[in-house]
N, C-alpha and C. Protein backbone atom coordinates (compact mmCIF):
# COMPACT_ATOMS: atom_id res chain seq x y z
N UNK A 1 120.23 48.24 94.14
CA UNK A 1 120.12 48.21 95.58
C UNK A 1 120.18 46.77 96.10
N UNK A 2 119.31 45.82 95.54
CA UNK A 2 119.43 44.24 96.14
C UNK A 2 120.70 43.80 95.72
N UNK A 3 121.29 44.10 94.77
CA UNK A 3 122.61 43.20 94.54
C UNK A 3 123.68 43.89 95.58
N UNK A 4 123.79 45.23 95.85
CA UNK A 4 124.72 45.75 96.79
C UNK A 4 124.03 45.31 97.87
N UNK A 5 122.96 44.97 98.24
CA UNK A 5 122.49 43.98 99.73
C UNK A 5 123.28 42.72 99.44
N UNK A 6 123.02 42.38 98.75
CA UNK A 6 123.65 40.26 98.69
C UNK A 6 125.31 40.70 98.68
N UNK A 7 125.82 41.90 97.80
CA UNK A 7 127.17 41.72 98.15
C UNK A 7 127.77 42.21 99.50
N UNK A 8 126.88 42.67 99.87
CA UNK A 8 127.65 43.48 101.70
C UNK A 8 127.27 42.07 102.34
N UNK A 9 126.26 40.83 102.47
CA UNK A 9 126.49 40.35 102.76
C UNK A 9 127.25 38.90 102.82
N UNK A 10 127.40 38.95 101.55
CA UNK A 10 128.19 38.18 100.87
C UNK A 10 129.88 38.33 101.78
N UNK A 11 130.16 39.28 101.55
CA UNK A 11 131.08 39.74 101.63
C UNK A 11 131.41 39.94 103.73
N UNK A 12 130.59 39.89 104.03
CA UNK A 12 130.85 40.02 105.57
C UNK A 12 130.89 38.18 105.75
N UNK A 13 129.85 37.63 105.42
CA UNK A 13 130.14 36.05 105.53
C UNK A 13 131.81 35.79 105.18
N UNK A 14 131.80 36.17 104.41
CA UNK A 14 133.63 35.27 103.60
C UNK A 14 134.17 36.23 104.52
N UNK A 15 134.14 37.29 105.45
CA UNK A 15 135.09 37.65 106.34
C UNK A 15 135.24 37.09 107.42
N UNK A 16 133.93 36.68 107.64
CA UNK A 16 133.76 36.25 108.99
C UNK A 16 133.99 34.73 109.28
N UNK A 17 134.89 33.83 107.97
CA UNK A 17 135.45 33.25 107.67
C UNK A 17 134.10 31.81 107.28
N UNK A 18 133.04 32.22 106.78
CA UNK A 18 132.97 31.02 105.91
C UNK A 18 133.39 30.81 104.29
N UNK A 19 132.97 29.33 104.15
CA UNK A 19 133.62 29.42 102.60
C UNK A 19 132.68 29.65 101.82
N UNK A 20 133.43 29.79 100.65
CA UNK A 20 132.28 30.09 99.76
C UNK A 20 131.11 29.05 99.64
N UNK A 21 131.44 27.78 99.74
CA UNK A 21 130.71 26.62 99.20
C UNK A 21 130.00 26.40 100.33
N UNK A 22 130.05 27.36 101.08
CA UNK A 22 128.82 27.24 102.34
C UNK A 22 127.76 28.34 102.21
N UNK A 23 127.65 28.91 101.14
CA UNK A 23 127.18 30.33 100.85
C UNK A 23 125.80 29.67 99.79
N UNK A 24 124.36 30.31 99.74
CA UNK A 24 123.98 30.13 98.83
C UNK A 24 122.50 31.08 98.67
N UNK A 25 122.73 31.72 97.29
CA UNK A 25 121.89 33.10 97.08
C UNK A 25 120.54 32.03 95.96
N UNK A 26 119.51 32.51 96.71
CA UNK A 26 118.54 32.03 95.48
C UNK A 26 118.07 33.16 95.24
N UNK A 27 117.66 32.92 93.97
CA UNK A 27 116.73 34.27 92.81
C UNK A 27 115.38 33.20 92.22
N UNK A 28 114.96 33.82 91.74
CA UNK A 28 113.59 33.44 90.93
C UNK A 28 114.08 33.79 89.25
N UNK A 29 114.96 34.51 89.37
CA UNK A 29 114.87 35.32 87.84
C UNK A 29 116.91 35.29 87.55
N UNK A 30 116.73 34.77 85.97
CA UNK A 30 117.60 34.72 85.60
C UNK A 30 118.12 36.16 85.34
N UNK A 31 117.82 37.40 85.14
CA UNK A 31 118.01 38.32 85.10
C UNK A 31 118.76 39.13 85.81
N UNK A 32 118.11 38.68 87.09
CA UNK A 32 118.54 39.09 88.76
C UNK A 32 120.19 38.75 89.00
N UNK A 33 120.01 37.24 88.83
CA UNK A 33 121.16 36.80 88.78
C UNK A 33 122.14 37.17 88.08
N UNK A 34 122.04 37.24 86.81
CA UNK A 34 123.30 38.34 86.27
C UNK A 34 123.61 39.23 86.33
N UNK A 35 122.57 40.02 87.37
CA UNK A 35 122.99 41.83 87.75
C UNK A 35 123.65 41.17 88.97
N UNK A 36 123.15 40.60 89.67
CA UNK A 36 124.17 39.96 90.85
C UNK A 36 125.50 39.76 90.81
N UNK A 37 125.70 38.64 90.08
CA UNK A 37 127.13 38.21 89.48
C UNK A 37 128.04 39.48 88.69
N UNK A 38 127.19 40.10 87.80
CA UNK A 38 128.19 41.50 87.70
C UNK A 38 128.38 42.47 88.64
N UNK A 39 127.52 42.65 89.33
CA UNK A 39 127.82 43.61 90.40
C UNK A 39 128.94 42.97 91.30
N UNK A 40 128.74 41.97 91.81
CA UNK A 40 129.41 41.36 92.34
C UNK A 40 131.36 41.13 92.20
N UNK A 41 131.15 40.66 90.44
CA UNK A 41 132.99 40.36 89.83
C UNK A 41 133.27 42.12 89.98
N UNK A 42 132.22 43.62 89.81
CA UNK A 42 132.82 44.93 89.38
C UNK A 42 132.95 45.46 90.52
N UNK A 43 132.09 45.28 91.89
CA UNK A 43 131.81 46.25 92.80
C UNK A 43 132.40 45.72 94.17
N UNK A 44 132.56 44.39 94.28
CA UNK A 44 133.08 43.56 95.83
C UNK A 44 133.50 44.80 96.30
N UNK A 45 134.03 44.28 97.20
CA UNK A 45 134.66 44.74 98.51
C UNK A 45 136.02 43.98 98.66
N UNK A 46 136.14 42.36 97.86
CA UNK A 46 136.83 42.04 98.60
C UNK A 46 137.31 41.14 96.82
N UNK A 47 138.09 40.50 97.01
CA UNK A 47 138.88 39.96 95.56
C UNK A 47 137.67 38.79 95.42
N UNK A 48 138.08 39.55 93.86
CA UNK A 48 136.86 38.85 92.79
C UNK A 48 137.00 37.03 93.15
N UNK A 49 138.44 36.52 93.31
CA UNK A 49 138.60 35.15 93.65
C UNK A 49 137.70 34.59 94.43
N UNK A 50 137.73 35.42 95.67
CA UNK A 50 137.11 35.17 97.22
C UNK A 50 135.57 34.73 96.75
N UNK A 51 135.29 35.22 96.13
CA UNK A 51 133.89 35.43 95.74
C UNK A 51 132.90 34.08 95.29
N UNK A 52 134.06 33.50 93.88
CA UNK A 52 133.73 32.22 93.26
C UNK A 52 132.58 32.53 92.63
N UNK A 53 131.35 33.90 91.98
CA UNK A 53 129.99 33.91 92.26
C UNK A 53 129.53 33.53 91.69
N UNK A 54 129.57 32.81 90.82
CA UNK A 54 128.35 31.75 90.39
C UNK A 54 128.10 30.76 91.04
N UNK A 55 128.94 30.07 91.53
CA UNK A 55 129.07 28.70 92.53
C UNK A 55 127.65 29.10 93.72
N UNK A 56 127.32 30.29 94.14
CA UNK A 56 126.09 30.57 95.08
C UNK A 56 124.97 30.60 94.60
N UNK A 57 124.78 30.77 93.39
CA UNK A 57 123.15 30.71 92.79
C UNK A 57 122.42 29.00 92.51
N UNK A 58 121.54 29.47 93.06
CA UNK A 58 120.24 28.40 92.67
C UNK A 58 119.29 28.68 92.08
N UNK A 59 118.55 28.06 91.27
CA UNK A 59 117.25 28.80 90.93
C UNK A 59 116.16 27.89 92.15
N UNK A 60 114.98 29.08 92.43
CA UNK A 60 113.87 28.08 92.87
C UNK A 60 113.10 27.24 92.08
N UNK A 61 112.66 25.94 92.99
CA UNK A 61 111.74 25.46 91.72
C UNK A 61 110.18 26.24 91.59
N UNK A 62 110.03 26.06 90.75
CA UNK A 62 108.68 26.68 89.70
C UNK A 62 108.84 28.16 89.81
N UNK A 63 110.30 28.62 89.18
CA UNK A 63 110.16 30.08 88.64
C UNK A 63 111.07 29.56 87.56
N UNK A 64 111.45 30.81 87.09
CA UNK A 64 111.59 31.10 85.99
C UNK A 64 112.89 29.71 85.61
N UNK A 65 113.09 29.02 84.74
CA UNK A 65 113.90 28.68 84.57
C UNK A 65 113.80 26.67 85.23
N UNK A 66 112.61 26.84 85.74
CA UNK A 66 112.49 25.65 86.60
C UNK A 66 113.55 25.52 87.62
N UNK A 67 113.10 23.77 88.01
CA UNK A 67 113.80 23.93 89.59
C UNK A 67 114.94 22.91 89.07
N UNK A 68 115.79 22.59 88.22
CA UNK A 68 117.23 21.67 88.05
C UNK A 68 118.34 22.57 88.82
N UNK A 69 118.65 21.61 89.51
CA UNK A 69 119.59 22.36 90.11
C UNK A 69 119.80 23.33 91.49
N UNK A 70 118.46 23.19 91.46
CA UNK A 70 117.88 23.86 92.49
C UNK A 70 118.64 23.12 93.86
N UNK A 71 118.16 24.21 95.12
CA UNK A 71 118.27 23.50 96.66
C UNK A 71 118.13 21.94 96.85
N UNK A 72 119.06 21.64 96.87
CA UNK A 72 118.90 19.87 97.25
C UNK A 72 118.80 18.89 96.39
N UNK A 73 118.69 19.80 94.76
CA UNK A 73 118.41 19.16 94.08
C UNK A 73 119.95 18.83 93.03
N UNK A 74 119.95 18.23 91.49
CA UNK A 74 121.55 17.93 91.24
C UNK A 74 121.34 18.23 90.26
């Protein structure tokens, strides 16, 4: 159910003409994130290209995985 939420909206953003690299999904859980990203490359709406989906994940800092990489961070 949450990953078909992030992809309907995923997917209305990149229609509504932003880019991808203006897009960005945080999770807490590495887990999450890969039901995301597969749901995402199997189920779109719209070409797997459009998508780019890994390029949108961040992790937060102090969950799972720590915060590298995180929002704002490099």
């Amino acid at each position: 159910m949450e990953a078909s939420n992030v992809e309907k909206v995923v997917s209305k953003l990149i229609k509504a003409g932003m880019k991808p690299d203006q897009i960005g999904i945080i999770t807490p859980y590495e887990g999450q994130r890969a039901h995301i990203i597969q749901h995402m490359s199997f189920s779109g709406s719209i070409s797997q290209k459009l998508y780019g989906v890994s390029q949108y994940f961040r992790k937060g800092e102090g969950q799972e995985g720590g915060g590298e990489g995180g929002v704002g961070g490099g």
